[in-house]
Protein backbone atom coordinates (compact mmCIF):
# COMPACT_ATOMS: atom_id res chain seq x y z
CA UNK A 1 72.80 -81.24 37.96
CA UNK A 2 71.40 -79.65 40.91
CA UNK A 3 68.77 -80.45 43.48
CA UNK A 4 67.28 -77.81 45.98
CA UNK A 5 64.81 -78.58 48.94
CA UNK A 6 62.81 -76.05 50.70
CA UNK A 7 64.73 -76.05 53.80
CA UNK A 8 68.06 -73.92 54.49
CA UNK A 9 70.69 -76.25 55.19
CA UNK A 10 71.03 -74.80 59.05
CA UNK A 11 68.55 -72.80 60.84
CA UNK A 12 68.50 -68.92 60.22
CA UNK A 13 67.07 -66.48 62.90
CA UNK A 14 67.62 -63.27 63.77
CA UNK A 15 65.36 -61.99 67.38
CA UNK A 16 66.78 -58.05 67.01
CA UNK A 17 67.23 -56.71 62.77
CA UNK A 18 69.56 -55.00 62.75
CA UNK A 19 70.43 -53.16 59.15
CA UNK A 20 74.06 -52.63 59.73
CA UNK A 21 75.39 -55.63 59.99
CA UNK A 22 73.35 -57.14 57.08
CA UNK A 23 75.91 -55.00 55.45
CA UNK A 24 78.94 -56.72 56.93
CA UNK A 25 77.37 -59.91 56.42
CA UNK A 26 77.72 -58.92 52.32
CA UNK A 27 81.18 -59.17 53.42
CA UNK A 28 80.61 -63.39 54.01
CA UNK A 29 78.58 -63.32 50.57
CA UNK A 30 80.21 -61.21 48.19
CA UNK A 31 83.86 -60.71 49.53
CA UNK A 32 87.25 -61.71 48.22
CA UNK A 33 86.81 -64.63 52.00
CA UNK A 34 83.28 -65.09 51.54
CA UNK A 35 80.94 -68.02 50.15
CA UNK A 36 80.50 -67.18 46.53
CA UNK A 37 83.91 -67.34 46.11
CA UNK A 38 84.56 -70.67 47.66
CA UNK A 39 81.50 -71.94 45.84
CA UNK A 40 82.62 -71.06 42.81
CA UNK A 41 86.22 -72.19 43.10
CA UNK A 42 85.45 -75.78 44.36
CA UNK A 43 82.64 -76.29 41.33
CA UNK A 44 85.56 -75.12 38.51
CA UNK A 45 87.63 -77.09 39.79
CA UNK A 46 85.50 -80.09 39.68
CA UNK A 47 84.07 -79.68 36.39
CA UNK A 48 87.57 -79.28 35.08
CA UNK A 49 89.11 -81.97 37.18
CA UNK A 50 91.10 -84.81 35.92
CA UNK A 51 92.51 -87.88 37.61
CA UNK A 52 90.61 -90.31 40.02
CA UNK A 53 87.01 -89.32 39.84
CA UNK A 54 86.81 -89.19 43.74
CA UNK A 55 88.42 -85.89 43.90
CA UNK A 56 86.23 -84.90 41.34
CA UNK A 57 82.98 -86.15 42.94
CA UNK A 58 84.37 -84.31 46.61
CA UNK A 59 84.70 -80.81 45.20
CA UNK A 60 81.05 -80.91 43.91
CA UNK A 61 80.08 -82.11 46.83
CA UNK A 62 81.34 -79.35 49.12
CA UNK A 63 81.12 -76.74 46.28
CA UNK A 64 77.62 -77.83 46.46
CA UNK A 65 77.28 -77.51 50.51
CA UNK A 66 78.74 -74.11 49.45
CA UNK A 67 75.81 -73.11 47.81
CA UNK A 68 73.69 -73.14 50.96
CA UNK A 69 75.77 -71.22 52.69
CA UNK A 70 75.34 -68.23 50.61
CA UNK A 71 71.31 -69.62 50.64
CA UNK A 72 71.71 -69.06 54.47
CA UNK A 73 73.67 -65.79 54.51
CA UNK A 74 71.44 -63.98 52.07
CA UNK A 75 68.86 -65.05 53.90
CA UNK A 76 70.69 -63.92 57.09
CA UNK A 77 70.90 -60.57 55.12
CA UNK A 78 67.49 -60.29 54.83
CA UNK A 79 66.29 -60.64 57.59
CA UNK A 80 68.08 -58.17 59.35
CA UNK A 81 66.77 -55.68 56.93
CA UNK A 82 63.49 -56.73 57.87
CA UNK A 83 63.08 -53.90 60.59
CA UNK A 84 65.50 -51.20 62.58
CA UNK A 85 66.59 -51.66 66.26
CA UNK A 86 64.50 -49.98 68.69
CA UNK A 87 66.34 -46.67 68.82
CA UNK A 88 65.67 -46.27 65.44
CA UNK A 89 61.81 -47.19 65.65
CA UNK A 90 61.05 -44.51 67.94
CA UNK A 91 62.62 -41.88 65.28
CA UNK A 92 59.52 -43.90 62.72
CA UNK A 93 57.18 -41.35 64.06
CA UNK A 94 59.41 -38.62 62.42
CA UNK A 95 61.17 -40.02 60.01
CA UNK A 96 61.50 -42.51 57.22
CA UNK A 97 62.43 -45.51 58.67
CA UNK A 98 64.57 -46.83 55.60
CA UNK A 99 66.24 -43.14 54.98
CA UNK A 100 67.50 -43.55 59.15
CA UNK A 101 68.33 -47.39 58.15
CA UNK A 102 70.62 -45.92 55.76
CA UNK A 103 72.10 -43.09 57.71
CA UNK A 104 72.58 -46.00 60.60
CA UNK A 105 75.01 -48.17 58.03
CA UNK A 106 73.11 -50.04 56.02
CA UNK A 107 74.01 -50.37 52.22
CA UNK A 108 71.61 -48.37 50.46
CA UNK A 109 71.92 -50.64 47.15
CA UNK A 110 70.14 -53.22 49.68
CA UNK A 111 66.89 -51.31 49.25
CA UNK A 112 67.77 -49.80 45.96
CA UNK A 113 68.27 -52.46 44.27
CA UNK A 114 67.24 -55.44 45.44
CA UNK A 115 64.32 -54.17 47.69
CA UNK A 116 65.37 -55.00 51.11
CA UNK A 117 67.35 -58.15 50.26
CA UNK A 118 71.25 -59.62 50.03
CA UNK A 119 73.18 -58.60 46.89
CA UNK A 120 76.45 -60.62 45.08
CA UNK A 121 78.54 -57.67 46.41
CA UNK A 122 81.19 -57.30 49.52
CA UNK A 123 80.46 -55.19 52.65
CA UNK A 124 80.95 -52.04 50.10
CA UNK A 125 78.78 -52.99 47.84
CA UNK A 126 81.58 -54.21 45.30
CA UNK A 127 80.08 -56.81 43.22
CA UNK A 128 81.53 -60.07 43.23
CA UNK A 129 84.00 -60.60 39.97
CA UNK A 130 85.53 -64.02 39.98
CA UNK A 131 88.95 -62.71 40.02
CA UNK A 132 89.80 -64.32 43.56
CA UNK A 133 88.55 -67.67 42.35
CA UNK A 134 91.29 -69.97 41.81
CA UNK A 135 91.32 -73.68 39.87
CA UNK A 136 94.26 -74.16 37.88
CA UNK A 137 93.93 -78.00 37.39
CA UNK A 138 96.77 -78.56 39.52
CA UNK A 139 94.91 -80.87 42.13
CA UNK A 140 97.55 -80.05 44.95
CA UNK A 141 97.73 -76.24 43.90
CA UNK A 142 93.96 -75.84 44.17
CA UNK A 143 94.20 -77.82 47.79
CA UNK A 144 96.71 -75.29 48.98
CA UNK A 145 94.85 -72.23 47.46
CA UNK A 146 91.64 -74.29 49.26
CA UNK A 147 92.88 -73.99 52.59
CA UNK A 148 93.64 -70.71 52.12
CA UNK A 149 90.20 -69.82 51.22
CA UNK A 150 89.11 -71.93 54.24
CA UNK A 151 91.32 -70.17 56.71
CA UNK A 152 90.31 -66.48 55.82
CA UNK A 153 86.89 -67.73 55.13
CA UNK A 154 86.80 -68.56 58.72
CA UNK A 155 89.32 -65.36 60.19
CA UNK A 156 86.02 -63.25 58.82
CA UNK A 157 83.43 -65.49 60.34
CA UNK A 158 84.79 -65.13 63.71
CA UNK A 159 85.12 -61.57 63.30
CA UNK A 160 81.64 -61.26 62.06
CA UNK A 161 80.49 -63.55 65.35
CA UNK A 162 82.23 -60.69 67.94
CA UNK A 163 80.55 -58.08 66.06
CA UNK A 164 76.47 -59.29 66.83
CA UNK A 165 74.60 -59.73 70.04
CA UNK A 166 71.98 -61.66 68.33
CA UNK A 167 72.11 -64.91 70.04
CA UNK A 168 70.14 -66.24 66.18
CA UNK A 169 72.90 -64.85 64.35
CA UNK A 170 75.68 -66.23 66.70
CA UNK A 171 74.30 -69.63 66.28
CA UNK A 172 74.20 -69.84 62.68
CA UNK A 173 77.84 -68.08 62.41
CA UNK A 174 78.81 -71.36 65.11
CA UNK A 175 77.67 -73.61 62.92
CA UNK A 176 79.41 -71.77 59.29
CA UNK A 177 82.63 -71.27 61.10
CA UNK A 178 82.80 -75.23 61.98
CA UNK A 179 82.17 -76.01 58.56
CA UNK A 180 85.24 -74.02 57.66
CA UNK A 181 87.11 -75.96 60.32
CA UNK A 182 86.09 -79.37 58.66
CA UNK A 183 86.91 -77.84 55.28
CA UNK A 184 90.50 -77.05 56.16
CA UNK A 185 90.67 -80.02 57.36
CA UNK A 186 89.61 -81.93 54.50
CA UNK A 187 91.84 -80.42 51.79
CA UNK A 188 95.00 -81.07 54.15
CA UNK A 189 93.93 -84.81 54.28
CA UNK A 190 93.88 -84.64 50.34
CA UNK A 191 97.40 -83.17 50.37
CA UNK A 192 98.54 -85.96 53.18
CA UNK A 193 96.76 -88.62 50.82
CA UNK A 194 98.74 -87.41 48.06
CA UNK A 195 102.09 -87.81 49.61
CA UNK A 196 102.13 -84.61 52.15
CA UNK A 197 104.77 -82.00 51.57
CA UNK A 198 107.82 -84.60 50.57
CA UNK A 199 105.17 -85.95 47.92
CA UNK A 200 103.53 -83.32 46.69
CA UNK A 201 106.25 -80.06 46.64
CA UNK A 202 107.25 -78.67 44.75
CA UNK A 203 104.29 -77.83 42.12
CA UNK A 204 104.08 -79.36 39.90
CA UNK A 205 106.05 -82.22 40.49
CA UNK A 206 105.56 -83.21 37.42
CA UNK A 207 108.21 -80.57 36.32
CA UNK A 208 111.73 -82.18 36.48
CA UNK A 209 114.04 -80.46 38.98
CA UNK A 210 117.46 -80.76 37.05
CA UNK A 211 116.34 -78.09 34.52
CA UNK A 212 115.80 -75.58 37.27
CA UNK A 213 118.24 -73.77 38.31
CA UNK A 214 119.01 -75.84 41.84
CA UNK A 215 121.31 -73.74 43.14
CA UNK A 216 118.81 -71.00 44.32
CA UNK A 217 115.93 -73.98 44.70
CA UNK A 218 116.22 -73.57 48.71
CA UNK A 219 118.24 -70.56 49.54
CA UNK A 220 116.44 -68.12 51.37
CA UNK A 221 117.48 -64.25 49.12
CA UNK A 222 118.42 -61.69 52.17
CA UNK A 223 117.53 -58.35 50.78
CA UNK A 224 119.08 -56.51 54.64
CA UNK A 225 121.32 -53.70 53.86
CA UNK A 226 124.80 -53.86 55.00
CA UNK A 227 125.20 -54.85 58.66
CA UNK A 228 121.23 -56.11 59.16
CA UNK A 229 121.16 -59.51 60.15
CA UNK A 230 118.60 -61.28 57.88
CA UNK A 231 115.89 -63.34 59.41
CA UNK A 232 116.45 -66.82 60.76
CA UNK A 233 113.95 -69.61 60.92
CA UNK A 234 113.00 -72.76 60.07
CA UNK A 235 113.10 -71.65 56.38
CA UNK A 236 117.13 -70.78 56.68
CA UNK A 237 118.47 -73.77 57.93
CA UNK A 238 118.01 -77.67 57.64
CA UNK A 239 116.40 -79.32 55.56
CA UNK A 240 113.45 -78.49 52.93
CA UNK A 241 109.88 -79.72 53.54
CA UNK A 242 110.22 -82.02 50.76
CA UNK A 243 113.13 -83.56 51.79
CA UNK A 244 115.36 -82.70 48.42
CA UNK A 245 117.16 -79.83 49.23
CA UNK A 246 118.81 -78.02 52.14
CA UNK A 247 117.77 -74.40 53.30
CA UNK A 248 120.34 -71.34 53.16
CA UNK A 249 120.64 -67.67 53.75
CA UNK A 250 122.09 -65.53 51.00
CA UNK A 251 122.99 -62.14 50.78
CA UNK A 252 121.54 -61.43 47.61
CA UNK A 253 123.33 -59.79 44.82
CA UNK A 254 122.39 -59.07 41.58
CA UNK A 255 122.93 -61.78 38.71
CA UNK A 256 122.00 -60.09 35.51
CA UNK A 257 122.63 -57.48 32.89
CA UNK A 258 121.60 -54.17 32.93
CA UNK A 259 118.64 -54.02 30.98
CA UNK A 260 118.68 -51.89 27.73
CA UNK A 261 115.88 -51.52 25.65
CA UNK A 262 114.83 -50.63 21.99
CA UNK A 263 114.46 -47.63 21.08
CA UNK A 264 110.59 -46.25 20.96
CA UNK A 265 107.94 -47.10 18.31
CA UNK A 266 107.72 -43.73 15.79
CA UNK A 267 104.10 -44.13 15.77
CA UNK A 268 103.79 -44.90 19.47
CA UNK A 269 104.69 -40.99 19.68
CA UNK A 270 107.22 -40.75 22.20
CA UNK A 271 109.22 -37.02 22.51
CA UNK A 272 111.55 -36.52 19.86
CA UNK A 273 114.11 -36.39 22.40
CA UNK A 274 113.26 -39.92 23.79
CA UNK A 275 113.53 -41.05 19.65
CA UNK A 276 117.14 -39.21 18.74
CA UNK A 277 118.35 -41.46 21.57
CA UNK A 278 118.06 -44.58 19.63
CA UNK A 279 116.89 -43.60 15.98
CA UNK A 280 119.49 -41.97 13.67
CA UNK A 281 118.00 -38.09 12.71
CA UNK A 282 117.13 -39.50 8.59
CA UNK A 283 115.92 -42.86 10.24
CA UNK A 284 112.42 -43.79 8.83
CA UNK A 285 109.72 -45.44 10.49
CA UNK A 286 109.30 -47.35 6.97
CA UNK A 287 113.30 -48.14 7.06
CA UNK A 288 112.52 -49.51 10.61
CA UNK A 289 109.32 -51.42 10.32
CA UNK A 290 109.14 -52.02 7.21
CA UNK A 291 105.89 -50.86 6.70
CA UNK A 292 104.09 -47.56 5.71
CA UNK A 293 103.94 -45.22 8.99
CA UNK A 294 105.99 -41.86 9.89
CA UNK A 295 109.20 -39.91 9.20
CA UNK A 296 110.83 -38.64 12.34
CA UNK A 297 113.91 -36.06 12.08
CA UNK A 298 114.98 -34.10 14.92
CA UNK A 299 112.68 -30.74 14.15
CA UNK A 300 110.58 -32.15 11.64
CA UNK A 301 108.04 -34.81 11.49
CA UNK A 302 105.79 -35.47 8.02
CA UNK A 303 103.39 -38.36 6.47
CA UNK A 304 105.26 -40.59 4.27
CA UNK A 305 104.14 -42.96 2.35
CA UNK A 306 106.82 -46.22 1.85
CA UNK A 307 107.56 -46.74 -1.65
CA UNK A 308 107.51 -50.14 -2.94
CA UNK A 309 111.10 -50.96 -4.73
C-alpha cells in the first residue's frame, strides 16, 4: 500500500523553459537508465522476495523513493514545456509558438498526446516496456543488476546536468544524481553483508560446483588469431574473486562436434533441393511424422491422405 503527500520529494524549478531538453529529460523517465525502470525493478523484486524480510522491506522502500523521482522528473518535464526561450518568443508574433517548439526539438507526442506534459517514453518517444527490468529472485543477482542500474542511472544524470544552464534544473539533477550515489552504495553493502565476492560468487551458490565443468570455471578463452597476444589482467592470473579457483589464459580451441541437423519439416516447405538432401525421393511426410500431411518426390509434390493400417 501506498501513501502520497502533496509535496515533491525535492524541490522542482525551472527560471528559463526550455522545450528541448524536456525531451532529454524523457530520457531519465522513460529510458532503458531512467526512473521507471529502477522503480519498477526494486518493487518486483520486493513483492517477490524471499528470505529475511529486511531485504524485502528495503527494496520497497527505495522502489518507493523511486516513485518520486519520476513524480519530480515529469514534473521537471513539464515545466519546461511551459513556455519557449526568448529567441523563440519573439518568432510568437509570427508564428505558432508550439509548431517552432517542435521544430526547436521538442517531442511533438508531448503536446500531442499528453497536452504539454511528460510521457512513459525515452528521449525518442519509445514507450517504456519493462524489458530492461530485472528481478530474478536471486537476492545477490538482483544487487549486482541494481548497481548496474544505479551506475548508468547516474552516467545519464550527469550528462543531463552538462547539458542545462538552468541553475533550477541543475539543482534538482544535484540532488537525483546523489541519490544514485547512496543507491550504489547501498546494494554493495547488501552484497558485503552477504559475504562479498568470496561469499556470494558464483550465482547461485546454491548450485554445487563439482557438477560444472571446473576445468574452464576460471580460465580466461583467448579468441587472438595466431601470433596476437591475448589480453592480460587481473582476470588472467592469480587468484579468482571468490577465492576457489585460479585465473588462466587459454588459447581457445574448439571442443565439440560438428553440428548436423535433421533434415527439414515437409510441411515447413523448404526447396525440394534442401529436402532430397535428407529425405529419400518416395519418403512420405506420413512415413516420417506419422501423421496425415504431404508427399514430397523430387519433381512432384501431391495431398495425401495417411491411411490407417
Amino acid at each position: 500500500m501506498f501513501y502520497h503527500d502533496k509535496k515533491l520529494q525535492y524541490t522542482v524549478r525551472v527560471e528559463t523553459p526550455d522545450p528541448r531538453f524536456a525531451r532529454m529529460l524523457q530520457q531519465a523517465i522513460g529510458g532503458v537508465e531512467g526512473e521507471i525502470r529502477v522503480m519498477l525493478q526494486y518493487l518486483f523484486q520486493a513483492w517477490g522476495a524471499r528470505g529475511p524480510a529486511k531485504y524485502r522491506d528495503m527494496l520497497l522502500e527505495t522502489g518507493t523513493e523511486e516513485i518520486a523521482h519520476v513524480e519530480m522528473l515529469a514534473t521537471a518535464v513539464a515545466m519546461n514545456l511551459e513556455g519557449a526561450p526568448g529567441s523563440m518568443q519573439e518568432q510568437m508574433a509570427k508564428q505558432n509558438p508550439l509548431v517552432e517548439a517542435v521544430m526547436g526539438g521538442m517531442d511533438p507526442r508531448q503536446y500531442l498526446s499528453a497536452g504539454m506534459a511528460a510521457l512513459a517514453s525515452d528521449a525518442n518517444g519509445v514507450p517504456f516496456d519493462g524489458s530492461h527490468v530485472y528481478a530474478s529472485g536471486n537476492l545477490a543477482a538482483d544487487m549486482y543488476a541494481n548497481v548496474t542500474a544505479e551506475a548508468t542511472g547516474r552516467a545519464l544524470a550527469t550528462r543531463l546536468y552538462h547539458l542545462t544552464d538552468d541553475p533550477g534544473m541543475k539543482d534538482m539533477l544535484s540532488f537525483l544524481i546523489a541519490r544514485d550515489t547512496m543507491h550504489q552504495q547501498q546494494w554493495l553493502a547488501v552484497l558485503e553483508e552477504l559475504g562479498g565476492q568470496q561469499g556470494v560468487l558464483p550465482i547461485p551458490n546454491s548450485f554445487p560446483q563439482e557438477k560444472e565443468k571446473q576445468d574452464v570455471s576460471y580460465a580466461f578463452f583467448s579468441t587472438a588469431v595466431d601470433g596476437i597476444e591475448p589480453p592480460s589482467g587481473r582476470f588472467t592470473s592469480g587468484p579468482s574473486l571468490d577465492g576457489k579457483g585460479e585465473f588462466s589464459v587459454v588459447k581457445i580451441a574448439p571442443m565439440g562436434q560438428e553440428p548436423k541437423l535433421a533434415p527439414p519439416l515437409p510441411q515447413a516447405h523448404a526447396q525440394l533441393e534442401q529436402m532430397q538432401g535428407g529425405v529419400r525421393p518416395q519418403q512420405t511426410a506420413s512415413q516420417a511424422l506419422g501423421d496425415s500431411t504431404i508427399e514430397v518426390t523430387p519433381r512432384t509434390t501431391k495431398s495425401k491422405k495417411a491411411s490407417s493400417k
